[in-house]
PDB file of N, CA and C in Angstrom:
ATOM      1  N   UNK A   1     -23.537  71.325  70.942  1.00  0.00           N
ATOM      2  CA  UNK A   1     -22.440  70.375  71.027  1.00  0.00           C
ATOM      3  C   UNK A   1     -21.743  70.457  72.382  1.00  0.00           C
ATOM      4  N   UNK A   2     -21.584  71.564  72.979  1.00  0.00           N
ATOM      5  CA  UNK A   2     -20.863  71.932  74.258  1.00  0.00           C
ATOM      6  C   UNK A   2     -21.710  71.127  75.600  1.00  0.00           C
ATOM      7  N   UNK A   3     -23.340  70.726  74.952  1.00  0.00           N
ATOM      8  CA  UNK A   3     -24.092  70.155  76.287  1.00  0.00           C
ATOM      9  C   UNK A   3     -23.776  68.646  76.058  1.00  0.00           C
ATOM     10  N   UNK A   4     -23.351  68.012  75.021  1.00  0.00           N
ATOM     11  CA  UNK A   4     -22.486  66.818  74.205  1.00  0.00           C
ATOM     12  C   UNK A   4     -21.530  66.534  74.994  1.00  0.00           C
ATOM     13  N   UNK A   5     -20.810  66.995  75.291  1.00  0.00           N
ATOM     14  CA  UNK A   5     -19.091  67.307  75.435  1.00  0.00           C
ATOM     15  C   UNK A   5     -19.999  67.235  76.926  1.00  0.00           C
ATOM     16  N   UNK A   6     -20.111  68.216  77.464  1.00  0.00           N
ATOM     17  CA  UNK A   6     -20.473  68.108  78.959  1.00  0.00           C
ATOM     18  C   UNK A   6     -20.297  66.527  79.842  1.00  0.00           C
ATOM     19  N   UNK A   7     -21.830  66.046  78.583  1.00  0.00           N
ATOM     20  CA  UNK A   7     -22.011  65.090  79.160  1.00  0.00           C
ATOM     21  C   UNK A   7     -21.362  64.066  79.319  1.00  0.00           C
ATOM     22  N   UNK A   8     -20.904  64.077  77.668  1.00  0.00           N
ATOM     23  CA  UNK A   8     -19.798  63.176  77.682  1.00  0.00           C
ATOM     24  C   UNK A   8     -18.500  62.626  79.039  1.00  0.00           C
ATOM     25  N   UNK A   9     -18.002  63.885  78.976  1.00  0.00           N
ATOM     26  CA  UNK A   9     -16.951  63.599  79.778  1.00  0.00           C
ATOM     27  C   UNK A   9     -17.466  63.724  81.598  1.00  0.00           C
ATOM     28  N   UNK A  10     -18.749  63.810  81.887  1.00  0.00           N
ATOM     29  CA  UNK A  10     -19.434  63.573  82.962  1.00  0.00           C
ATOM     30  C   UNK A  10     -19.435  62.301  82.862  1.00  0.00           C
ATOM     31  N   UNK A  11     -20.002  61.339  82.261  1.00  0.00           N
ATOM     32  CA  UNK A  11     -19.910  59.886  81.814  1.00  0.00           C
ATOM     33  C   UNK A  11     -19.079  59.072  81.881  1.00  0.00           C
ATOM     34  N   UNK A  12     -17.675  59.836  81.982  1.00  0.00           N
ATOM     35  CA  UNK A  12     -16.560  59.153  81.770  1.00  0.00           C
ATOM     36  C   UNK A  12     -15.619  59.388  83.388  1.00  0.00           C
ATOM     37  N   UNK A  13     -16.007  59.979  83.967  1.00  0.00           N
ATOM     38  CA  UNK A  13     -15.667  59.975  85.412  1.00  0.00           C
ATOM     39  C   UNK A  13     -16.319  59.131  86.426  1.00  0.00           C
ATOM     40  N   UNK A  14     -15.590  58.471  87.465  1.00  0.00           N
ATOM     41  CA  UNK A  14     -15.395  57.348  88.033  1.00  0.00           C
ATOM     42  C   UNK A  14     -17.234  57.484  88.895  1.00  0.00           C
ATOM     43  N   UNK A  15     -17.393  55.922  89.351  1.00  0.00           N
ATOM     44  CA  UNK A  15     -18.952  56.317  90.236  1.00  0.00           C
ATOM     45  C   UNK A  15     -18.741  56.653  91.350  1.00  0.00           C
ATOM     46  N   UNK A  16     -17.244  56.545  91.707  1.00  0.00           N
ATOM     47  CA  UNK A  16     -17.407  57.067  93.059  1.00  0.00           C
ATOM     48  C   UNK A  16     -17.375  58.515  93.311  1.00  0.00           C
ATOM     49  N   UNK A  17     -16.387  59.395  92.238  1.00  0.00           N
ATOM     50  CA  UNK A  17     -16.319  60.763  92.580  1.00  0.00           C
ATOM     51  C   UNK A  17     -18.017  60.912  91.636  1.00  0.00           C
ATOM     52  N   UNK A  18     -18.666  60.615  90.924  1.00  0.00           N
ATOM     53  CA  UNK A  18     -19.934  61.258  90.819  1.00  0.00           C
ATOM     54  C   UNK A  18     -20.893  60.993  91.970  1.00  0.00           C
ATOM     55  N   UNK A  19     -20.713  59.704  92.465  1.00  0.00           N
ATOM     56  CA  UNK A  19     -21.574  58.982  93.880  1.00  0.00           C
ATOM     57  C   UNK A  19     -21.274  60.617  95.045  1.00  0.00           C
ATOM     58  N   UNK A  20     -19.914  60.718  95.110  1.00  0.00           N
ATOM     59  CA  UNK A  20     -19.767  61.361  96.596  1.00  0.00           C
ATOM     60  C   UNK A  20     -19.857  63.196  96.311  1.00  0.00           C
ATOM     61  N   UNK A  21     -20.008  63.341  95.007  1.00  0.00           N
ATOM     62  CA  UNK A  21     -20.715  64.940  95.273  1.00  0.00           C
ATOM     63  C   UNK A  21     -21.829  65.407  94.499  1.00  0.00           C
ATOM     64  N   UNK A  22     -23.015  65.205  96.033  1.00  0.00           N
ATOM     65  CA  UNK A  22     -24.678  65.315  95.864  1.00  0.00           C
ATOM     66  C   UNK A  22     -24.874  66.631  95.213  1.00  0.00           C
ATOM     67  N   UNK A  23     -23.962  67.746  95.409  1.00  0.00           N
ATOM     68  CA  UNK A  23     -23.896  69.043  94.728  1.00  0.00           C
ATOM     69  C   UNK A  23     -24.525  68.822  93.135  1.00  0.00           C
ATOM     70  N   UNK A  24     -23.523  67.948  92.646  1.00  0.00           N
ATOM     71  CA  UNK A  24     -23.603  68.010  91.035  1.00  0.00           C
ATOM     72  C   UNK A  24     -24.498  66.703  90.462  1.00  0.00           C
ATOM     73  N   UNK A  25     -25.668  67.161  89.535  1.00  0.00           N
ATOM     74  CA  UNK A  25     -26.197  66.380  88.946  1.00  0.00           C
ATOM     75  C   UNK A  25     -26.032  65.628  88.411  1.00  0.00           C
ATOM     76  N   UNK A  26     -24.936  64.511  88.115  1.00  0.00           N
ATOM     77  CA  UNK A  26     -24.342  64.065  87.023  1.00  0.00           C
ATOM     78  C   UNK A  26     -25.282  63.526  86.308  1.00  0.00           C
ATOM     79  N   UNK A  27     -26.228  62.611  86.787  1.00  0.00           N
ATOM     80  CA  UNK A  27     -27.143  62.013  86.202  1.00  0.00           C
ATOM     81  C   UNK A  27     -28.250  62.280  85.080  1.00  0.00           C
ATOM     82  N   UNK A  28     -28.589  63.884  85.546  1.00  0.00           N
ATOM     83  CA  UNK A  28     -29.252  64.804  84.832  1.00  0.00           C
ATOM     84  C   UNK A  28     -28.139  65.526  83.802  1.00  0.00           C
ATOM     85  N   UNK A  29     -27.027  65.413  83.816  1.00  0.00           N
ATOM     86  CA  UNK A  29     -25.889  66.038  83.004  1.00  0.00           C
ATOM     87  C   UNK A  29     -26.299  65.154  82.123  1.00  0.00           C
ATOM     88  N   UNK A  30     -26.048  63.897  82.454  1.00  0.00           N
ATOM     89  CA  UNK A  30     -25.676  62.673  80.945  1.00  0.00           C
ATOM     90  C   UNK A  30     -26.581  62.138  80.549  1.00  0.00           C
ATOM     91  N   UNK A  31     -28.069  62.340  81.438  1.00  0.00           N
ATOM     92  CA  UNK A  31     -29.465  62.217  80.701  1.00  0.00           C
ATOM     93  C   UNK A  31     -29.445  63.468  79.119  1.00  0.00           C
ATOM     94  N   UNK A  32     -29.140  64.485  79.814  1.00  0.00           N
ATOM     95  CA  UNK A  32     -29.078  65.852  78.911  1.00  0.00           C
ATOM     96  C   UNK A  32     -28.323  65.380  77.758  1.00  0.00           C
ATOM     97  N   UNK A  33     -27.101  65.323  77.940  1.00  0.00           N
ATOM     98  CA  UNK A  33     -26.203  64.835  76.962  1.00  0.00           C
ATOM     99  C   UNK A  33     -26.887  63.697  76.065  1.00  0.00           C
ATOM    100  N   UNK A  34     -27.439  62.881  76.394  1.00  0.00           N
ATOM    101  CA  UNK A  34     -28.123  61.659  75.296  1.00  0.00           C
ATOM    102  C   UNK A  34     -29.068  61.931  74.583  1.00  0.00           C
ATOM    103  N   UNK A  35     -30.277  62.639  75.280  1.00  0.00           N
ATOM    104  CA  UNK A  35     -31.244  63.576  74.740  1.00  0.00           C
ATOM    105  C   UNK A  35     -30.595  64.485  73.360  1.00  0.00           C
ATOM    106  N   UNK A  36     -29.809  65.263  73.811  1.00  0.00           N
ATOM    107  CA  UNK A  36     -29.522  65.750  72.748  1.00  0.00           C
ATOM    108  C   UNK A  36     -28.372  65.287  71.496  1.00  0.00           C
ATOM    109  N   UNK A  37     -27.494  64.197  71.804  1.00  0.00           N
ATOM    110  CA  UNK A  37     -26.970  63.442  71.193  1.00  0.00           C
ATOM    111  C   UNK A  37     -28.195  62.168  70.209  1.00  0.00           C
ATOM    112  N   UNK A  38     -29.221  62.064  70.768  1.00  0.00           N
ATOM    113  CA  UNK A  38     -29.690  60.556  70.153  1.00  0.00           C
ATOM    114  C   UNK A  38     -31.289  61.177  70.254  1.00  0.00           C
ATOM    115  N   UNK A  39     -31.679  61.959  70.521  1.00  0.00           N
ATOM    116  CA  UNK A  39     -33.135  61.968  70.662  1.00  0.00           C
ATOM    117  C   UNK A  39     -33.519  63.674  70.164  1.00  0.00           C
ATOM    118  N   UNK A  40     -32.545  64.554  69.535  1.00  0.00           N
ATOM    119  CA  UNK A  40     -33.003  65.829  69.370  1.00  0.00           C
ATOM    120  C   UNK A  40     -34.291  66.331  68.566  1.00  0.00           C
ATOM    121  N   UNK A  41     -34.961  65.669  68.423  1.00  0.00           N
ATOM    122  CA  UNK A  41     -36.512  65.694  68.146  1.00  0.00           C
ATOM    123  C   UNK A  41     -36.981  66.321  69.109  1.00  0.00           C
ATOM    124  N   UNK A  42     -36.900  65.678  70.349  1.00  0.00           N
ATOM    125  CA  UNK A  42     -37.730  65.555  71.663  1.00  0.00           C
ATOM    126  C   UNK A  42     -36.580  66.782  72.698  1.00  0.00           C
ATOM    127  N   UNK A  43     -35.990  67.759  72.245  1.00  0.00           N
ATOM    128  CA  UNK A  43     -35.174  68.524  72.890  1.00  0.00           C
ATOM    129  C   UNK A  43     -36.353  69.235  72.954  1.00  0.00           C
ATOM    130  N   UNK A  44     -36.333  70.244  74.227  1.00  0.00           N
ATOM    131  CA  UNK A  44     -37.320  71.173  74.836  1.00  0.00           C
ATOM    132  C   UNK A  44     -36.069  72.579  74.697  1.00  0.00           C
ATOM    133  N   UNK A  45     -36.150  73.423  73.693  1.00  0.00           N
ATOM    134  CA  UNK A  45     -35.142  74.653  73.292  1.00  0.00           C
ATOM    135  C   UNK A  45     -35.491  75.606  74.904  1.00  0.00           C
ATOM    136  N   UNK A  46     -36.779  75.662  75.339  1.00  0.00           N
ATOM    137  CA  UNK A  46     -36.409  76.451  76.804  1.00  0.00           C
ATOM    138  C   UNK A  46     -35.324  75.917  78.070  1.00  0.00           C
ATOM    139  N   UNK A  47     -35.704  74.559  77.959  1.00  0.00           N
ATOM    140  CA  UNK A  47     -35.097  73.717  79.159  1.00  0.00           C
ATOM    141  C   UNK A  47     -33.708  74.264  78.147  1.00  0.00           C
ATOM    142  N   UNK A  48     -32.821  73.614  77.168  1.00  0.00           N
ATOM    143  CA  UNK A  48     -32.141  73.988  76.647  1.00  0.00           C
ATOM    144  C   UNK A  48     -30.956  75.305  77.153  1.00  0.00           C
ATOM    145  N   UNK A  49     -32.102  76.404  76.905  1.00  0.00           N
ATOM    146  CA  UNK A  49     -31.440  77.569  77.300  1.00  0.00           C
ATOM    147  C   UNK A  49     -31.542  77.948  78.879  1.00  0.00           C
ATOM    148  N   UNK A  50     -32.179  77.535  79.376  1.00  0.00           N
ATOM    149  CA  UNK A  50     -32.493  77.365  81.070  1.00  0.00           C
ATOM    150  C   UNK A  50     -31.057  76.735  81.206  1.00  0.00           C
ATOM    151  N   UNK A  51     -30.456  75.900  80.580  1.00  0.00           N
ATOM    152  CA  UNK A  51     -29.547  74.717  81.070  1.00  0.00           C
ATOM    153  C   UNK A  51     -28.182  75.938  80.962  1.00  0.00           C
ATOM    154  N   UNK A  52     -28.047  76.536  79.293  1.00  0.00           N
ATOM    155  CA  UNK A  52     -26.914  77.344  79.298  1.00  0.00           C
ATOM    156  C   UNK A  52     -27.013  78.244  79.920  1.00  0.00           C
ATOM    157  N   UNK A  53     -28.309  79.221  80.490  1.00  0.00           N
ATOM    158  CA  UNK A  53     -28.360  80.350  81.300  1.00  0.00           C
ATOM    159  C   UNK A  53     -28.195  80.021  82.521  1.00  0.00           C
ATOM    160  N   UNK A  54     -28.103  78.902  83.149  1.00  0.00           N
ATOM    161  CA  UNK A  54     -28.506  78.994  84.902  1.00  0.00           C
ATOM    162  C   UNK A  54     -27.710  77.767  85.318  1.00  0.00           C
ATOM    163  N   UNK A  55     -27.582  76.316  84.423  1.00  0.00           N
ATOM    164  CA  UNK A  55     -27.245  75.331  84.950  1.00  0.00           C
ATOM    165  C   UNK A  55     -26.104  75.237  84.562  1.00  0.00           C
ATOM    166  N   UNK A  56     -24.969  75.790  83.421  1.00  0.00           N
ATOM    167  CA  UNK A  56     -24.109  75.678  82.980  1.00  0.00           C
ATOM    168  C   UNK A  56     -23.185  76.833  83.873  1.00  0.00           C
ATOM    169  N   UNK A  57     -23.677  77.998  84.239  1.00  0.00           N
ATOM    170  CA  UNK A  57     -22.457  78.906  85.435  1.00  0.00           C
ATOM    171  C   UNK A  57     -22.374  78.298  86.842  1.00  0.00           C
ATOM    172  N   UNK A  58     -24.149  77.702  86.802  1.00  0.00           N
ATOM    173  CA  UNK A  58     -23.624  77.196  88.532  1.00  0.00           C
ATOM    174  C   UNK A  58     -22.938  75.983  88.408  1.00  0.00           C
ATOM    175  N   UNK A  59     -23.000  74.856  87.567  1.00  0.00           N
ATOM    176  CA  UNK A  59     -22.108  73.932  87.277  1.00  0.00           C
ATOM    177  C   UNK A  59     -20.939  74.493  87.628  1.00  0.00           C
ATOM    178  N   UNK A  60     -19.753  75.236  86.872  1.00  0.00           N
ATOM    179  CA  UNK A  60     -18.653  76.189  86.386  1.00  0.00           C
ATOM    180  C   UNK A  60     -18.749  76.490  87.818  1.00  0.00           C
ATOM    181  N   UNK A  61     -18.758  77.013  89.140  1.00  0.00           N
ATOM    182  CA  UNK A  61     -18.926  77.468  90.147  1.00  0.00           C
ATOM    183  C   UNK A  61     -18.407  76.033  91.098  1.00  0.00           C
ATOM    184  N   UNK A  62     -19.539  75.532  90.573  1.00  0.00           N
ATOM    185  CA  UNK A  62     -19.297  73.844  92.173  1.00  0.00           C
ATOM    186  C   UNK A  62     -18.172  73.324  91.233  1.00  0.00           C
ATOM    187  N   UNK A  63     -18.294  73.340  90.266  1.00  0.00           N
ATOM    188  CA  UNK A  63     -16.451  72.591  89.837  1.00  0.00           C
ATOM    189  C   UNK A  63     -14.954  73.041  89.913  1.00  0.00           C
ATOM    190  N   UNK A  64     -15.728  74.537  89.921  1.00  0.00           N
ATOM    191  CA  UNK A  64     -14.006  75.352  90.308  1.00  0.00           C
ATOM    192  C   UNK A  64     -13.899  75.677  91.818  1.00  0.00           C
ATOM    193  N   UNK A  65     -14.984  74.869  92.791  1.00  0.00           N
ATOM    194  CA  UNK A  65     -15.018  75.078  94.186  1.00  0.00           C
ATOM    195  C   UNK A  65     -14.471  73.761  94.701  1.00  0.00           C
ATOM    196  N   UNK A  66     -14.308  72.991  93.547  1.00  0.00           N
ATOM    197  CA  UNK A  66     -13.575  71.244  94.011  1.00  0.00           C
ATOM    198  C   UNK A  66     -12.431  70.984  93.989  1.00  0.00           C
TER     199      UNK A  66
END
């Protein structure tokens, strides 16, 4: 639910502040987020935990560096 929420509120921020920092994936955030909101059949549980082990601290990092 927390990769839900992520995305969610990635989604909901303007195109220009997602346009102007190449740092952060947003795109791949709110792909993630739909996948697992509307398609969790087709969730890949490694990518999954790849996402909370590695993509979710460095996220947490470039956002508390903004």
């Amino acid at each position: 639910m927390t990769l839900i929420n992520i995305g969610e509120l990635a989604r909901l921020l303007s195109d220009k502040l997602k346009n102007s920092e190449k740092d952060i994936p947003f795109n791949e955030i709110i792909a993630t987020r739909n996948i697992a909101a509307h398609g969790y059949f087709a969730l890949n549980f490694e990518y999954v935990w790849d996402t909370i082990k590695v993509d979710i601290p460095d996220l947490k990092t470039k956002l508390r560096a903004y």
